[in-house]
Every structure is written in structure tokens, then in C-alpha cells.
Protein backbone atom coordinates (compact mmCIF):
# COMPACT_ATOMS: atom_id res chain seq x y z
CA UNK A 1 -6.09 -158.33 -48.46
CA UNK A 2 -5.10 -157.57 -51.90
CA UNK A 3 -1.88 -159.31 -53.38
CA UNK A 4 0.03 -156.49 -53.26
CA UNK A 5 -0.51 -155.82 -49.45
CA UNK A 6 -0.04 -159.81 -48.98
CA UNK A 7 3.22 -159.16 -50.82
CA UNK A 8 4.34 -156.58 -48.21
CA UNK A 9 3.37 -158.47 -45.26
CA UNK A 10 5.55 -161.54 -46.58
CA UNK A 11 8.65 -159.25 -46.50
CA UNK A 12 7.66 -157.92 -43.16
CA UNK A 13 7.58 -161.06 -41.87
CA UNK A 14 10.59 -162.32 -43.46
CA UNK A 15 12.58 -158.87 -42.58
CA UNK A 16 12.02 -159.69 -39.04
CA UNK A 17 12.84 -163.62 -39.23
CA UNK A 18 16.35 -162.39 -40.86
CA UNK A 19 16.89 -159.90 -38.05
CA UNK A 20 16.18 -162.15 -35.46
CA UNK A 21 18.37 -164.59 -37.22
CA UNK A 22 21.44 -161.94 -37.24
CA UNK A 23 20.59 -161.31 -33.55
CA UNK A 24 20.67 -164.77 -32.32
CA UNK A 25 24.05 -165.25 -34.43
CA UNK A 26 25.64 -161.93 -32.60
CA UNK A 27 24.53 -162.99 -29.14
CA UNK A 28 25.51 -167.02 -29.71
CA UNK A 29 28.89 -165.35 -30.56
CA UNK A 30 28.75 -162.89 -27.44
CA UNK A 31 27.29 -165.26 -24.72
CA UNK A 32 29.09 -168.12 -26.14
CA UNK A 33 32.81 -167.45 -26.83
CA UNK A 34 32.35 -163.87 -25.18
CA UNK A 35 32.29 -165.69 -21.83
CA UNK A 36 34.65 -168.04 -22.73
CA UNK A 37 37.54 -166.36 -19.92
CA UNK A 38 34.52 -166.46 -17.44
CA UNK A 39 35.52 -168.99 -14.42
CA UNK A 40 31.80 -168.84 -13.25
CA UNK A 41 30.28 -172.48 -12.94
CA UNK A 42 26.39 -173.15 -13.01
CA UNK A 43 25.48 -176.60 -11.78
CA UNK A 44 29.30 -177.78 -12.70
CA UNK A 45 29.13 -176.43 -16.06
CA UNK A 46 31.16 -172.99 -17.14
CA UNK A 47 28.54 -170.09 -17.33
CA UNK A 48 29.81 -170.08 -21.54
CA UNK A 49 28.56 -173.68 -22.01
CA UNK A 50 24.96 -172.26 -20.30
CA UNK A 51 24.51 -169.19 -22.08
CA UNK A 52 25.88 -170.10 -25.48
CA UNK A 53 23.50 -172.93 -25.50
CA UNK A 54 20.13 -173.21 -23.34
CA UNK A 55 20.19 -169.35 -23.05
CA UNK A 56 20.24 -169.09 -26.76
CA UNK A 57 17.86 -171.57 -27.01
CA UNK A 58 15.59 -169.87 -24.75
CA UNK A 59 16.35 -166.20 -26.25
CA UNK A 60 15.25 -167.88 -29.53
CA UNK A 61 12.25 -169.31 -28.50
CA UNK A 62 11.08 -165.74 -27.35
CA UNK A 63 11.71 -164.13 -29.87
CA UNK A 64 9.99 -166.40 -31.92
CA UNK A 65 6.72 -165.86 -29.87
CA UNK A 66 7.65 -162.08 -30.46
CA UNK A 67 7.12 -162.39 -34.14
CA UNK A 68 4.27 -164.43 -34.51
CA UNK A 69 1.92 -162.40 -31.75
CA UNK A 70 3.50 -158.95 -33.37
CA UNK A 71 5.16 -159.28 -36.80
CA UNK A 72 3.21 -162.45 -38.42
CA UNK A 73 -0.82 -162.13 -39.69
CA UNK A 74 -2.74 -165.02 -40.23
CA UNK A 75 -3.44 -164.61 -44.30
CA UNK A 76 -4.61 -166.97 -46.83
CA UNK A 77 -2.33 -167.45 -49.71
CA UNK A 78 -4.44 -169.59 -51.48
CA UNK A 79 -7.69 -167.70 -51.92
CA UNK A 80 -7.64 -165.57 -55.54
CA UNK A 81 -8.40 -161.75 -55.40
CA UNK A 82 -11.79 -161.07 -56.45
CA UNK A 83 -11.33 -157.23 -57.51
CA UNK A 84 -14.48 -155.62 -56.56
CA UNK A 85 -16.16 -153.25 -58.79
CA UNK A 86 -15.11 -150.16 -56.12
CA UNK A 87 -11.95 -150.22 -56.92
């Protein structure tokens, strides 16, 4: 991988981690104080309490999985670019 394509896979990957970032803040909001006038009760606890923090949780631990089996590539940073004479 030359620098310049390890360069454009970093902001790939760091694209994604900020959009998943805005989308866990939107739905936190949503699920959290969206549900706030909900009288529903899980297991004695208002349905806001659940989703706004296990079902974040959760959501975030998916999409997590999500980036690193679609978004992330295994790359070495270390290793120097030996420029071959092809190119």
C-alpha cells in the first residue's frame, strides 16, 4: 500500500468513526429524552432509562463491529515504502 493510499484509508476510517459518533449522539438524544413522556416500564425501569442507555450501548457496540469487518483494513504504519523500479 503506498502512503498515499494508506493516507486515504486513515480518513475512511476516521470518516466513518465520526459518523457513527454523530449517529450515536442523535439516537442517545432520540431514544433517551425522545421517550422521556413514554409511561412504558421494562423490568420496573421507564422504557427511556433502557433505550437511552443499554440500547445505546448495544447500538454502539454494533456498529463498531460494522466498521472494523467493513470500513477498517489491517495496514502497517510502520513499514517504509520501498518504491519499486515499475513505478
Amino acid at each position: 500500500m503506498t502512503p498515499k493510499e494508506k493516507y486515504r484509508q486513515i480518513c475512511r476510517e476516521a470518516g466513518a468513526t465520526g459518523l457513527v459518533l454523530l449517529l450515536l449522539i442523535v439516537l442517545w438524544c432520540v431514544l433517551g429524552f425522545g421517550l422521556s413522556a413514554s409511561e412504558v416500564m421494562v423490568l420496573g425501569l421507564p422504557l427511556w432509562a433502557l433505550t437511552g442507555t443499554v440500547g445505546i450501548w448495544l447500538l454502539a457496540i454494533l456498529l463498531t463491529f460494522i466498521l472494523v469487518k467493513f470500513v477498517f483494513k489491517d495496514m502497517a504504519l510502520t513499514k517504509p515504502f520501498v518504491k519499486s523500479d515499475k513505478e
